[in-house]
Protein backbone atom coordinates (compact mmCIF):
# COMPACT_ATOMS: atom_id res chain seq x y z
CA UNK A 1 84.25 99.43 37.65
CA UNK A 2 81.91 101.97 38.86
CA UNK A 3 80.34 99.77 41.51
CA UNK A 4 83.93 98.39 42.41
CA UNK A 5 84.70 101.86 43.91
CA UNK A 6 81.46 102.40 45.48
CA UNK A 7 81.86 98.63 47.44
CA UNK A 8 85.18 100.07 48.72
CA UNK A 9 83.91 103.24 49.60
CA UNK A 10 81.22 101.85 51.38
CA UNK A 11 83.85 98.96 52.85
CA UNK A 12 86.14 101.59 53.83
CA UNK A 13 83.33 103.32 55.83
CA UNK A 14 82.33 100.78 57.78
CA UNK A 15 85.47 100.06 58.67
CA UNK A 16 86.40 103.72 59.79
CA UNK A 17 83.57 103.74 61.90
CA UNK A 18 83.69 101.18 64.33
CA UNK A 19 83.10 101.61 67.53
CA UNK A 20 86.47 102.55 69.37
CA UNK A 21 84.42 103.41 72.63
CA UNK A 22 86.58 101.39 74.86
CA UNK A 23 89.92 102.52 73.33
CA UNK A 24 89.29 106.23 73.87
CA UNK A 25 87.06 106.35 76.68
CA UNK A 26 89.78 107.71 78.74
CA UNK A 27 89.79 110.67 76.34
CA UNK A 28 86.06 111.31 77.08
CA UNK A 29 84.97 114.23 79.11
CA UNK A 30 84.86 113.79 82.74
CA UNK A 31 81.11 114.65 82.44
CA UNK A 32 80.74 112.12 80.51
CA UNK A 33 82.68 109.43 81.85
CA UNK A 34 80.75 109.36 85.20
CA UNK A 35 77.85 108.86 84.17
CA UNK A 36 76.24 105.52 84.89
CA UNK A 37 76.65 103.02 88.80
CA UNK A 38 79.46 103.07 90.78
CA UNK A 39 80.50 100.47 93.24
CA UNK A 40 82.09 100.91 96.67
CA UNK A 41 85.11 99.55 97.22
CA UNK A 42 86.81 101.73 99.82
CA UNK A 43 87.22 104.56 101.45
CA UNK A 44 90.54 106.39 103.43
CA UNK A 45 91.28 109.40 105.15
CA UNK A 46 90.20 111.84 107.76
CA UNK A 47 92.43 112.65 111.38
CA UNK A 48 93.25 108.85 111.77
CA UNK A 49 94.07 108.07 108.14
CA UNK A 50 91.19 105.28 108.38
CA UNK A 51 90.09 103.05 105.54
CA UNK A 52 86.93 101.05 105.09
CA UNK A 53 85.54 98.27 103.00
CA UNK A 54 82.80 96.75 102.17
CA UNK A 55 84.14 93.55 104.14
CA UNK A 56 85.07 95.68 107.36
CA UNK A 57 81.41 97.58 107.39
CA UNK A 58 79.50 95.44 106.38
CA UNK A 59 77.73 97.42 103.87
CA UNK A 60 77.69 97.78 99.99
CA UNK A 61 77.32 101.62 98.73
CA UNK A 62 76.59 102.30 95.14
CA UNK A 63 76.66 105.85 93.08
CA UNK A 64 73.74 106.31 90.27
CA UNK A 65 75.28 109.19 88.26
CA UNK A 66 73.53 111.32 85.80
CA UNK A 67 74.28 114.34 83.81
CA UNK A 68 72.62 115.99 86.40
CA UNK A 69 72.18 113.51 89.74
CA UNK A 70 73.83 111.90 92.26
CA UNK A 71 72.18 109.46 94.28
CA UNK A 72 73.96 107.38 97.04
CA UNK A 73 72.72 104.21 98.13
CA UNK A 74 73.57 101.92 101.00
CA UNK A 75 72.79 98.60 101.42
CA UNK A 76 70.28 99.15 98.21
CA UNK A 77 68.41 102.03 100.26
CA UNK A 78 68.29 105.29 98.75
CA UNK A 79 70.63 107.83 101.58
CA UNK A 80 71.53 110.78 99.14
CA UNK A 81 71.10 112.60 96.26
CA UNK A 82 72.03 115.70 95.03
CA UNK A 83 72.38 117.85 91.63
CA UNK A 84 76.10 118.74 90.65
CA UNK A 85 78.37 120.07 87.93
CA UNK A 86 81.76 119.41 87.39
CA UNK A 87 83.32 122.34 87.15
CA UNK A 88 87.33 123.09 86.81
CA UNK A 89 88.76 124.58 90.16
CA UNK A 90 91.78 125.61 91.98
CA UNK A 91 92.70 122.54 94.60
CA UNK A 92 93.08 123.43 98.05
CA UNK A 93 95.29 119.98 98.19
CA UNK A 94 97.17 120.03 95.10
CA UNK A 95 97.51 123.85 94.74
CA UNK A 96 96.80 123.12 90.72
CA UNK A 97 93.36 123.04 88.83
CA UNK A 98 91.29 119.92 89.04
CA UNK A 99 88.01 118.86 88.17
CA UNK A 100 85.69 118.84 90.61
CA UNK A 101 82.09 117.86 91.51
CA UNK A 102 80.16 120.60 92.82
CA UNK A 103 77.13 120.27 94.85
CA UNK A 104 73.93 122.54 93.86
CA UNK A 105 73.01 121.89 97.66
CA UNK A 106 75.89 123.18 99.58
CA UNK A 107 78.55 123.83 97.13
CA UNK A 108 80.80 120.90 98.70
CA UNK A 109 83.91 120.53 96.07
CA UNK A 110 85.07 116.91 95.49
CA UNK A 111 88.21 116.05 93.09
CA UNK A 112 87.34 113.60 90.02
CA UNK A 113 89.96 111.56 89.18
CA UNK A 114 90.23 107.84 86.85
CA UNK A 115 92.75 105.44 88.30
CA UNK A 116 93.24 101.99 86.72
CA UNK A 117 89.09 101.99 86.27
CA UNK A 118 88.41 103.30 88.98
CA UNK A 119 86.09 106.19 89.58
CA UNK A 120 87.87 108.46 92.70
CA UNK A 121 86.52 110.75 94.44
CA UNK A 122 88.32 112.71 96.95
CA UNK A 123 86.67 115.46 99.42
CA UNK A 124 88.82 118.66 98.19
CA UNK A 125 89.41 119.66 102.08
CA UNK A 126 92.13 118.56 105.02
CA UNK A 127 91.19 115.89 106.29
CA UNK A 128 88.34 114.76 104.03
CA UNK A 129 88.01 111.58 102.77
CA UNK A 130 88.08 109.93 99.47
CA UNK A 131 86.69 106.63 97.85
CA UNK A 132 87.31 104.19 94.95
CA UNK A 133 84.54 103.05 93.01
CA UNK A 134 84.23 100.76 89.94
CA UNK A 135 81.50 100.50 87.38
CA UNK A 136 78.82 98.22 87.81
């Protein structure tokens, strides 16, 4: 009887721990969320309200995303990279609090949002632009 209980114990934790990583990875921290590559599939905004593609430029962009990096590429060339935190800030846009990626370098704020995803990224400024990426 003894070892009865102990096979359901045992049963009962296995069970209880498996992995539920795609179920709640919406309720995962933003930091950790972004981590990993990020493909370009648009981008809108600025004066005109333009929006561009991968099919209308001509090139493919891709975000490598560490605790601690980001590096943009284009076309599979390294363009960009920068340290950042994501930090929780008043939105010039929204008027409400928002998490943000901040730049180390020059302290450029950009909103952090998932949509259906997708990773968004928004320049938190009139007029900026933002883009849609999914993971790779």
């Amino acid at each position: 009887m003894k070892n009865y209980f102990l096979l359901l114990f045992i049963g009962i934790t296995l069970v209880s721990c498996s992995n539920d990583d795609d179920n709640n990875a919406a309720d995962a921290p933003t930091s950790a969320r972004i981590i990993g590559n990020w493909n370009w599939i648009a981008s809108y905004g600025g004066f005109g309200n333009w929006t561009y593609t991968p099919e209308s430029t001509g090139d493919t962009q891709r975000l490598e995303i560490t605790p601690t990096t980001i590096k943009t590429y284009i076309n599979n060339e390294l363009v960009s990279g920068t340290n950042y935190t994501i930090e929780l800030r008043e939105s010039i846009l929204t008027s409400g609090l928002k998490e943000m990626i901040i730049s180390e370098e020059n302290e450029f704020r950009t909103i952090v949002e998932f949509i259906d995803n997708k990773l968004v990224l928004s320049g938190d400024c009139y007029d900026c632009f933002g883009s849609e990426y999914v993971r790779e």
